[in-house]
C-alpha atoms as a PDB file:
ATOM      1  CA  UNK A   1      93.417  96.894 138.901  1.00  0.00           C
ATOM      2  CA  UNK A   2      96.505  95.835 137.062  1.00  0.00           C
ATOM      3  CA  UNK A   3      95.446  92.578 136.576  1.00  0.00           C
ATOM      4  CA  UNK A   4      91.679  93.439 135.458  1.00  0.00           C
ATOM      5  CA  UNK A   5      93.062  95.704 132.712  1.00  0.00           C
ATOM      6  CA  UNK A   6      95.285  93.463 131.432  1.00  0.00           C
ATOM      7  CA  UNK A   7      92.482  90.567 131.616  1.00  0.00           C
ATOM      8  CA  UNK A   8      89.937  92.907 129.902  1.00  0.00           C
ATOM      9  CA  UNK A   9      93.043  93.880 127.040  1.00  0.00           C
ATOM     10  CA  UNK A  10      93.472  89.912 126.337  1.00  0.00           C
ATOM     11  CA  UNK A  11      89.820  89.875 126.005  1.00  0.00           C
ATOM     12  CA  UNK A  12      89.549  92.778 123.485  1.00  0.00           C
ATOM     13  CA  UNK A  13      92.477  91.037 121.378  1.00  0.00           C
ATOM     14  CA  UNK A  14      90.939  87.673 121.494  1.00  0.00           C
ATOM     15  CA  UNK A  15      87.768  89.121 120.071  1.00  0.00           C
ATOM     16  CA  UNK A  16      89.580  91.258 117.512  1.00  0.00           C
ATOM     17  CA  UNK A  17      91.103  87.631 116.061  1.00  0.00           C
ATOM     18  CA  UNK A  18      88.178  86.303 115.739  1.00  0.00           C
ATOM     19  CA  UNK A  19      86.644  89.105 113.956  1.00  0.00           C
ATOM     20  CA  UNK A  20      89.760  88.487 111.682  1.00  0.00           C
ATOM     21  CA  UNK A  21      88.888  84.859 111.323  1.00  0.00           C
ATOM     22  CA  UNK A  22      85.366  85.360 110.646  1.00  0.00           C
ATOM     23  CA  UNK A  23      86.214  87.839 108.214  1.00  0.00           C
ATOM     24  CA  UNK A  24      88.786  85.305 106.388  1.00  0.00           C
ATOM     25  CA  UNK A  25      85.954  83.037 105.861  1.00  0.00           C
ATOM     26  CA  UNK A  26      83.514  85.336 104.833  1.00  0.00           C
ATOM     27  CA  UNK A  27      86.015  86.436 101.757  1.00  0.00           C
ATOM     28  CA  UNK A  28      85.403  82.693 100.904  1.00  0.00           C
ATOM     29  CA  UNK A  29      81.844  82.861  99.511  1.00  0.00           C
ATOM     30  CA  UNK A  30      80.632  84.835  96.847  1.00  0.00           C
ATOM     31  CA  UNK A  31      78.308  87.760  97.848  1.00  0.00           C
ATOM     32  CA  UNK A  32      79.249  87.635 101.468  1.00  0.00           C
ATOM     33  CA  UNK A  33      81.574  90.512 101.948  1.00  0.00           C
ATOM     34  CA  UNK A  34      78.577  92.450 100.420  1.00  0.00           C
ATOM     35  CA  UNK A  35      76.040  91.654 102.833  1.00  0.00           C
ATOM     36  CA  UNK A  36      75.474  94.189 106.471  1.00  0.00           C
ATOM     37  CA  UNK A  37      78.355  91.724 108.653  1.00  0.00           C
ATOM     38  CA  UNK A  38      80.595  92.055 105.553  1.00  0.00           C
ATOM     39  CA  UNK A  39      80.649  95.502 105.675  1.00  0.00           C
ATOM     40  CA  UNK A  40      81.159  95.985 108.979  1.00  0.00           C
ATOM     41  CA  UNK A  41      83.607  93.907 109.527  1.00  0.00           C
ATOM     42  CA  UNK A  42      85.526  94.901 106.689  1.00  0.00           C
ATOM     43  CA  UNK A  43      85.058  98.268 108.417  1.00  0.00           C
ATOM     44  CA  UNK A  44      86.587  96.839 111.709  1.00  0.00           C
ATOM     45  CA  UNK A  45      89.514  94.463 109.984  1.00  0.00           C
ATOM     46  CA  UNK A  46      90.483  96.129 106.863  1.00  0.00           C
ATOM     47  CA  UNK A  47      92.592  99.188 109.177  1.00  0.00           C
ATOM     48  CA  UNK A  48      94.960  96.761 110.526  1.00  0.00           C
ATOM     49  CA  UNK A  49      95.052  94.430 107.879  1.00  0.00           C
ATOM     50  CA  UNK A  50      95.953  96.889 105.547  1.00  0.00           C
ATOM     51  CA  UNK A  51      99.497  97.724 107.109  1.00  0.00           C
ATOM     52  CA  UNK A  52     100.248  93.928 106.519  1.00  0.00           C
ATOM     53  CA  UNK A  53      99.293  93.709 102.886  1.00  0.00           C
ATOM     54  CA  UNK A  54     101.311  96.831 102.243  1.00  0.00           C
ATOM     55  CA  UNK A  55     104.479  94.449 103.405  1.00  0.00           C
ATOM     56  CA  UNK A  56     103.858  91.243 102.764  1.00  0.00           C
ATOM     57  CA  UNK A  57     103.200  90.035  99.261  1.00  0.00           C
ATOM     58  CA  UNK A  58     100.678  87.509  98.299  1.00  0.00           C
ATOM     59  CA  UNK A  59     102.538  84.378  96.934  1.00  0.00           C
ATOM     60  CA  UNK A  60     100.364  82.440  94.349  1.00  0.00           C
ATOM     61  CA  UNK A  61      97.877  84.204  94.326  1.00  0.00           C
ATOM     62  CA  UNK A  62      97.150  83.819  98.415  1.00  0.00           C
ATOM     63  CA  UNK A  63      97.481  86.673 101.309  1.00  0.00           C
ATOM     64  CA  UNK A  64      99.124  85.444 104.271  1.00  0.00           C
ATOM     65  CA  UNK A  65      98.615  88.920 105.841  1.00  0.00           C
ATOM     66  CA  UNK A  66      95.853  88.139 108.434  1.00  0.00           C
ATOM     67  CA  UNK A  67      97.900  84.710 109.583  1.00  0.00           C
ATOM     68  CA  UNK A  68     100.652  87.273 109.954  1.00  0.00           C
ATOM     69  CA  UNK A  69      98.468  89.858 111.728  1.00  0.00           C
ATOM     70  CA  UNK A  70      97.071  86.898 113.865  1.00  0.00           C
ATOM     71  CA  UNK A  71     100.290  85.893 114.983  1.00  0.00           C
ATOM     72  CA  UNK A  72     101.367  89.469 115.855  1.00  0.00           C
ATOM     73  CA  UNK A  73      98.298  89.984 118.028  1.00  0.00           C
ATOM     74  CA  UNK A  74      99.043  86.359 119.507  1.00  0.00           C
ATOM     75  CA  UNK A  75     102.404  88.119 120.257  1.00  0.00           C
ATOM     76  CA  UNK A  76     101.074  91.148 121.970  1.00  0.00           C
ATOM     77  CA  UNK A  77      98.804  88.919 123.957  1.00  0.00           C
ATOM     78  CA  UNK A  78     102.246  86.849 125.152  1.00  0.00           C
ATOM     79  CA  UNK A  79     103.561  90.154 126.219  1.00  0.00           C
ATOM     80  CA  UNK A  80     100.894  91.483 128.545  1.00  0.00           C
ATOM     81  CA  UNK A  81     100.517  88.266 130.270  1.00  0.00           C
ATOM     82  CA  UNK A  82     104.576  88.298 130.798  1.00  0.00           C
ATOM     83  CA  UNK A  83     104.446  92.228 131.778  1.00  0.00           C
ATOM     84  CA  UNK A  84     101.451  91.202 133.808  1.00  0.00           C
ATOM     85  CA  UNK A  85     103.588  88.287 135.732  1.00  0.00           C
ATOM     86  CA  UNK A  86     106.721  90.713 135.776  1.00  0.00           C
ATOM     87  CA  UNK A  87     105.129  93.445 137.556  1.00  0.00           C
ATOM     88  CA  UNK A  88     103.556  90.431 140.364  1.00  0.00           C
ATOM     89  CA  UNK A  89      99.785  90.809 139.724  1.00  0.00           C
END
């Protein structure tokens, strides 16, 4: 049960980064962040990106908050599959 939950938590994550990368690229083209997907995934993203633009300031003009909050997720991931092996499942 251990092992499913953790399995299903890594899959949740890896979905949530790529609705951060998706969202990235949409912010690309004019009009896009407009349209129905825009919306909602600004809806989805735009929670957790938030705390990251708060502390991390754009340099030249360019956020490097969602590589940040990519990498942090990446991190979390790391950390269930260790607590996963730790505990034996």
């Amino acid at each position: 049960m251990v092992a499913y939950l953790a399995w299903l938590i890594n899959k949740i994550i890896d979905a949530y980064i790529l609705l951060i990368v998706v969202w990235c690229l949409l912010t690309w083209f004019p009009g896009a962040m407009q349209s129905r997907l825009g919306e909602l995934l600004t809806k989805l993203v735009q929670p957790y990106l938030r705390f990251f633009d708060e502390h991390i300031p754009p340099l030249g003009g360019i956020s490097f908050a969602p590589v940040v909050a990519v990498f942090v997720l990446y991190l979390v991931q790391y950390g269930i599959i260790m607590l996963t092996r730790i505990i034996g499942y």
